[in-house]
N, C-alpha and C. Protein backbone atom coordinates (compact mmCIF):
# COMPACT_ATOMS: atom_id res chain seq x y z
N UNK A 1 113.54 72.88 105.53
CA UNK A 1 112.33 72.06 105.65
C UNK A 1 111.94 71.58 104.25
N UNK A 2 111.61 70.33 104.24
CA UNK A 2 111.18 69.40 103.13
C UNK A 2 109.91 70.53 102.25
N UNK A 3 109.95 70.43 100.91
CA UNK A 3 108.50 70.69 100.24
C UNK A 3 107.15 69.91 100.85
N UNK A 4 108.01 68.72 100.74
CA UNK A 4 106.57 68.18 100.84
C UNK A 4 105.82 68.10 102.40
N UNK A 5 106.60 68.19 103.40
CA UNK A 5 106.52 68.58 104.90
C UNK A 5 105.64 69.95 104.39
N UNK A 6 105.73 71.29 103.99
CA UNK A 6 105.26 72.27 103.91
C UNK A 6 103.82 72.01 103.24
N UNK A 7 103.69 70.95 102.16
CA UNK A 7 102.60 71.15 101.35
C UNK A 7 101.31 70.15 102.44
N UNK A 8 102.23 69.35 103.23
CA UNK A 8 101.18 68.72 103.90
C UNK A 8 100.60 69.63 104.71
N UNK A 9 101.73 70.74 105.85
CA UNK A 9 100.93 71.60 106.44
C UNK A 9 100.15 72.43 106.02
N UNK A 10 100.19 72.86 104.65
CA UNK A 10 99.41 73.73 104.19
C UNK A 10 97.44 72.96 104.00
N UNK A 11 98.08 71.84 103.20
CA UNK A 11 96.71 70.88 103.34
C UNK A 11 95.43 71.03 104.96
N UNK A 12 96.80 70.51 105.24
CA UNK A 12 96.15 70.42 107.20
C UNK A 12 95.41 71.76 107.59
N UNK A 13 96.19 73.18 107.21
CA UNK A 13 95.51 74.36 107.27
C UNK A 13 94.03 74.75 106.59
N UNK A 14 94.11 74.16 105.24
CA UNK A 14 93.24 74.39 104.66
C UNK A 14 91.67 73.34 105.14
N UNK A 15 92.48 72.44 105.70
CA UNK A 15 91.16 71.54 106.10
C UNK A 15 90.85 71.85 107.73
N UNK A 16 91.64 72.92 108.06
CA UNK A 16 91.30 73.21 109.30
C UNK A 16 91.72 72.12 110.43
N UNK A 17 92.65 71.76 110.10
CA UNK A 17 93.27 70.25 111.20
C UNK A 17 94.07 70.96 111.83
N UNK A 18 93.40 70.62 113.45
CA UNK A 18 94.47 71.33 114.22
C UNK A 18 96.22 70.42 114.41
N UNK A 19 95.87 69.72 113.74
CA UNK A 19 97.71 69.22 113.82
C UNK A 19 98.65 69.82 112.95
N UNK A 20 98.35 70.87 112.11
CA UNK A 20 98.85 72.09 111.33
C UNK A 20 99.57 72.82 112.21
N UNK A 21 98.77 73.55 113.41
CA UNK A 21 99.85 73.69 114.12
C UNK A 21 100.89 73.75 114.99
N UNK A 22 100.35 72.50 115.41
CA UNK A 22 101.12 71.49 116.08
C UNK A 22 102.51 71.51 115.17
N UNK A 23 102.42 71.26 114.03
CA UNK A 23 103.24 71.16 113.18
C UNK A 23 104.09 72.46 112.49
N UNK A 24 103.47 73.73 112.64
CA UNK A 24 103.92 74.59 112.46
C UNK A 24 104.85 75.60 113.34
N UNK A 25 104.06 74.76 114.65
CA UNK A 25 105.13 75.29 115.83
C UNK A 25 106.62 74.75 115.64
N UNK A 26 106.37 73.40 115.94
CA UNK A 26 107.08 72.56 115.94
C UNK A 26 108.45 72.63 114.96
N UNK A 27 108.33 73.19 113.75
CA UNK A 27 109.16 73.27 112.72
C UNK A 27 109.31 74.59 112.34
N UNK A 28 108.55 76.04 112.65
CA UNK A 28 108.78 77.32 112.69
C UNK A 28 108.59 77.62 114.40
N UNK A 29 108.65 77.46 115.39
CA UNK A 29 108.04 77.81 116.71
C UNK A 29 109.87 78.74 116.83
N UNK A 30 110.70 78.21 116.91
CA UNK A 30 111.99 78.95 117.19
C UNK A 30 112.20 80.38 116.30
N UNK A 31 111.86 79.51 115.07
CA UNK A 31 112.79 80.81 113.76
C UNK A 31 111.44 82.28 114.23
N UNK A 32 110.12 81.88 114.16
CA UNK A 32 109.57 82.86 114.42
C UNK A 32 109.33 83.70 115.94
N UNK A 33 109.86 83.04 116.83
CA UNK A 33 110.32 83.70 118.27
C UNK A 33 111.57 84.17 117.24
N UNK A 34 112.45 83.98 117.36
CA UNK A 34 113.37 84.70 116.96
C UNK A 34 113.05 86.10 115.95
N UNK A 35 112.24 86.13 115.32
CA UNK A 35 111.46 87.17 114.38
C UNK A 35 111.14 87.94 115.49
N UNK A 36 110.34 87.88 116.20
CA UNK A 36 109.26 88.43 117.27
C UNK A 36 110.35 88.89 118.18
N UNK A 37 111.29 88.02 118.60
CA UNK A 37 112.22 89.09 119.54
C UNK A 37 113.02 90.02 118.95
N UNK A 38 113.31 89.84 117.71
CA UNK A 38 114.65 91.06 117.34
C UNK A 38 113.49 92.24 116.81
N UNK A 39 111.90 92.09 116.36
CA UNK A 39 111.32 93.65 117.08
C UNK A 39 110.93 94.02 117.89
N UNK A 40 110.68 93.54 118.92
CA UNK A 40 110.21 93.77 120.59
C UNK A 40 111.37 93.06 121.51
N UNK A 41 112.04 92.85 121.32
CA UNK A 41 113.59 92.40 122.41
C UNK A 41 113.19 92.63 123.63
N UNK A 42 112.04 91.47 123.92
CA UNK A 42 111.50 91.53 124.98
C UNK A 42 111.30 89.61 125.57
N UNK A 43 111.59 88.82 125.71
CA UNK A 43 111.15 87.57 125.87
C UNK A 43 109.37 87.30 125.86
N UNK A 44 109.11 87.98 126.79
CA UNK A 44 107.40 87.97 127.19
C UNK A 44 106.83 88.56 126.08
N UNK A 45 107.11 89.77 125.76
CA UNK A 45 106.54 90.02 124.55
C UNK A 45 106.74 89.33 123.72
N UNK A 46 107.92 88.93 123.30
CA UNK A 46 108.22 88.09 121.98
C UNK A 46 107.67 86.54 121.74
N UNK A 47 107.06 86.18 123.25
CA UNK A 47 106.25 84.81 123.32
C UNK A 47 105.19 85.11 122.97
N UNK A 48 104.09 86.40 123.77
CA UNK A 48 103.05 86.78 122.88
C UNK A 48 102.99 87.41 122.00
N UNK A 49 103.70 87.88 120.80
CA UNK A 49 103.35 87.78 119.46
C UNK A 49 103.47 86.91 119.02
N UNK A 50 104.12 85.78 119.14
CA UNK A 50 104.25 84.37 118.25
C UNK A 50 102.82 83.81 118.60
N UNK A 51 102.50 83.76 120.08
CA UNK A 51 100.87 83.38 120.00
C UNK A 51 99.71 83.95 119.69
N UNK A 52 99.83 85.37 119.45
CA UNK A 52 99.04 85.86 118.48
C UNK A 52 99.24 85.49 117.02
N UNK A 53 100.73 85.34 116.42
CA UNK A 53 100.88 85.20 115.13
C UNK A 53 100.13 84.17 114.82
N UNK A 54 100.27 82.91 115.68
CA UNK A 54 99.64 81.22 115.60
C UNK A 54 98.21 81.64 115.72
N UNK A 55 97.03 82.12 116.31
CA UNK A 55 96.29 82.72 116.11
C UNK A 55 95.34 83.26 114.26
N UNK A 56 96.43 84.43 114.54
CA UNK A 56 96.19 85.07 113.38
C UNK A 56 96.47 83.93 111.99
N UNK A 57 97.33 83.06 112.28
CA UNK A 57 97.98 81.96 111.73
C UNK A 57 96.74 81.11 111.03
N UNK A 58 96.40 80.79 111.58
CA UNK A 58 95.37 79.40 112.23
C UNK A 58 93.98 80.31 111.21
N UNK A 59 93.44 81.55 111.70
CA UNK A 59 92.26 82.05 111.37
C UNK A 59 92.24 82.96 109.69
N UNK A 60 93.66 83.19 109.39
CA UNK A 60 93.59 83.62 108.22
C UNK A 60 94.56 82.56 107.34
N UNK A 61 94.54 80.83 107.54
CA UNK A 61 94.98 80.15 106.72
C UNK A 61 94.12 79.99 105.28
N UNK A 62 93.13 80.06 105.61
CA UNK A 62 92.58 80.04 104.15
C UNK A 62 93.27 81.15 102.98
N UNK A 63 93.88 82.44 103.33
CA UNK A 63 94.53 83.35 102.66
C UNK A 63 95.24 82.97 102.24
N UNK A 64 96.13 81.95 102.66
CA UNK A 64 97.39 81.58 102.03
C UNK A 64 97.75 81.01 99.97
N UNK A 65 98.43 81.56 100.07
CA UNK A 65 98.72 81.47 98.54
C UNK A 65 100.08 80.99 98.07
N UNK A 66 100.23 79.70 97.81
CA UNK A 66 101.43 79.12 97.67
C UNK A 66 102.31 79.86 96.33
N UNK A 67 101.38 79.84 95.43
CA UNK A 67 101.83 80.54 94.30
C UNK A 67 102.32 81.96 94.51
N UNK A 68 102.02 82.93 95.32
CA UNK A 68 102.46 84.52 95.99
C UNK A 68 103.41 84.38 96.59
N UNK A 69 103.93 83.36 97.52
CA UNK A 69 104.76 83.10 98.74
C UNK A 69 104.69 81.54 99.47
N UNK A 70 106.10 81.54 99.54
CA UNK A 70 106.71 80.36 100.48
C UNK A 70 105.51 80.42 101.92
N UNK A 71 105.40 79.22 102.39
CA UNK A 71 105.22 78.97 103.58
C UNK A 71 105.97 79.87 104.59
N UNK A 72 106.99 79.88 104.88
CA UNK A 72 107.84 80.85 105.36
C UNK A 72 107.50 82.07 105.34
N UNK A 73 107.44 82.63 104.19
CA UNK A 73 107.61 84.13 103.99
C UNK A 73 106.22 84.77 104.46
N UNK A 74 105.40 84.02 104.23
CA UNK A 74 103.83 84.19 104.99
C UNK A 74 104.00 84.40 106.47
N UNK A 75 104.56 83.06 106.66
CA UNK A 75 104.67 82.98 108.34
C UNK A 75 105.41 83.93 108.89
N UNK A 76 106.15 84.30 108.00
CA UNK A 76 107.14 85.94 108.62
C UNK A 76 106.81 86.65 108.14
N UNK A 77 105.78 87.16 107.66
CA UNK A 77 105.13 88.42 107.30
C UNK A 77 104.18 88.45 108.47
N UNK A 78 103.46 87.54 108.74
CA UNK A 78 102.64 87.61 109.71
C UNK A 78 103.38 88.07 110.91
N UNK A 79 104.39 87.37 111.59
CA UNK A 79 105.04 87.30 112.86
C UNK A 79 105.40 88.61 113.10
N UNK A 80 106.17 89.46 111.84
CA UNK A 80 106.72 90.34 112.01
C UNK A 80 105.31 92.10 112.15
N UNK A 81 104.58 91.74 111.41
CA UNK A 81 103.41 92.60 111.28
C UNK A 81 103.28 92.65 112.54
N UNK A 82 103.03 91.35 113.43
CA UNK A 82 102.05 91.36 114.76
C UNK A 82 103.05 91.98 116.04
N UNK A 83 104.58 91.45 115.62
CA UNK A 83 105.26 92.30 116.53
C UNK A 83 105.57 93.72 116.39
N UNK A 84 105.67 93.94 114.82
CA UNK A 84 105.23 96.14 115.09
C UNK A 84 104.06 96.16 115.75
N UNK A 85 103.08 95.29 115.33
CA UNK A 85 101.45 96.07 116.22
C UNK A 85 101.68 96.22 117.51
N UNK A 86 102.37 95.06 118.21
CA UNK A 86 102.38 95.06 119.48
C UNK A 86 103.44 96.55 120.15
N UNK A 87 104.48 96.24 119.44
CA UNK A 87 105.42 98.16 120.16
C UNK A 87 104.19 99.36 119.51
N UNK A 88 103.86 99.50 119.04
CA UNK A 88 102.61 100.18 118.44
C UNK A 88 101.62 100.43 119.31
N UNK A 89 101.00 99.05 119.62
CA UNK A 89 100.00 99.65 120.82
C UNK A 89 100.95 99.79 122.44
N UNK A 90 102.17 99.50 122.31
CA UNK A 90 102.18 99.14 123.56
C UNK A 90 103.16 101.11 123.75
N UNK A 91 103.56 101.65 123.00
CA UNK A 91 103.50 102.57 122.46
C UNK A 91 103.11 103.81 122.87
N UNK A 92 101.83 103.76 122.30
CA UNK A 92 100.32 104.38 121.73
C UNK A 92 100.01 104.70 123.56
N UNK A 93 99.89 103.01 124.23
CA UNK A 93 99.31 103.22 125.49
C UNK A 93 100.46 103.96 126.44
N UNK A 94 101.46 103.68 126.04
CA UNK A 94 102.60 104.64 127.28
C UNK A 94 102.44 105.99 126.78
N UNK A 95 101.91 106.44 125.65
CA UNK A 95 101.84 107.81 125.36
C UNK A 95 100.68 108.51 125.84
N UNK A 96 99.73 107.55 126.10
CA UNK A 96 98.38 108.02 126.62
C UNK A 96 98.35 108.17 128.28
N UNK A 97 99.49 107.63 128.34
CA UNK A 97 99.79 107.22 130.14
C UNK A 97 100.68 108.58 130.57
N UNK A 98 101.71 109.06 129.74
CA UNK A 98 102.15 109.91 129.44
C UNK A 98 101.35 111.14 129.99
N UNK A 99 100.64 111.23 129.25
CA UNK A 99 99.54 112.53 128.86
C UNK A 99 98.91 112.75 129.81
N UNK A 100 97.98 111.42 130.79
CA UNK A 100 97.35 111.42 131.86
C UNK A 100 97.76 111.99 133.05
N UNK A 101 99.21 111.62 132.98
CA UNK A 101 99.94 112.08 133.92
C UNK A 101 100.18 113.54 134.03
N UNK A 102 100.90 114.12 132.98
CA UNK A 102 100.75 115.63 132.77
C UNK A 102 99.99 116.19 133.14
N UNK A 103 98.22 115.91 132.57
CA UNK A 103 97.07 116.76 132.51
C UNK A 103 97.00 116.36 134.03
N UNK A 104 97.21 115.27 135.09
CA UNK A 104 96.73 115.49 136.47
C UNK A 104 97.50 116.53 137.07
N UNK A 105 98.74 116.38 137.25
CA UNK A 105 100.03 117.57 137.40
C UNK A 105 99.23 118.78 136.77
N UNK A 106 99.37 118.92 135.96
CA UNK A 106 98.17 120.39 135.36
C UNK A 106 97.11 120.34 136.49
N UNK A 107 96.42 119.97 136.51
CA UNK A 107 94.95 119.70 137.70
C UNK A 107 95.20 120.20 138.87
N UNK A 108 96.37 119.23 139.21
CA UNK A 108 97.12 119.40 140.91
C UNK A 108 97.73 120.94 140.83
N UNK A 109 98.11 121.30 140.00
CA UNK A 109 98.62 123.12 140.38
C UNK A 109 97.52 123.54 140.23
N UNK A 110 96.48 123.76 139.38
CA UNK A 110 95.37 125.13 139.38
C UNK A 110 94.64 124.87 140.84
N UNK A 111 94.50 123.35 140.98
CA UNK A 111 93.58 123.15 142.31
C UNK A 111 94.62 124.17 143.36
N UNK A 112 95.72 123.50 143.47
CA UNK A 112 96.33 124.40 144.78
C UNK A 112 96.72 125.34 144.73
């Protein structure tokens, strides 16, 4: 992708134009599904973290720092963060589901 393609989207971000990511899909929408599936190797999941990433994208563009990091490397720091969160909570909740289950089984013998 062109510099100057990147510096316009960054502009567009900073002025809050939603054709940023229109444009960001459009020219990262694949490479970062592809991010999002090889840590959740899930399709469905891997569609919603990219729409959380665009999200998170969109609401913490003002953070962005050209001078710290590529356009890119942002956008895949983000993508990849949001897909650990997601096996994380999704995780977290099968372990709690886990547990529920046990402690009823526990329940169901003392009752009978």
């Amino acid at each position: 992708m062109s510099t100057l393609l990147e510096k316009h989207i960054v502009e567009l971000l900073r002025e809050s134009n939603d054709k940023a990511i229109s444009l960001l899909y459009e020219h990262y929408g694949d490479t970062l599904y592809g991010v999002a599936f090889k840590v959740v190797r899930n399709e469905e999941l891997a569609q919603d973290v990219v729409q959380e990433s665009f999200i998170k994208i969109w609401n913490k563009s003002h953070t962005y720092d050209a001078s710290k990091a590529k356009l890119f490397t942002w956008l895949f720091r983000i993508t990849r963060n949001t897909a650990i969160d997601k096996l994380r909570s999704i995780g977290n909740k099968s372990d709690r589901e886990i547990q529920m289950d046990v402690s009823d089984v526990y329940n169901l013998g003392v009752e009978g």
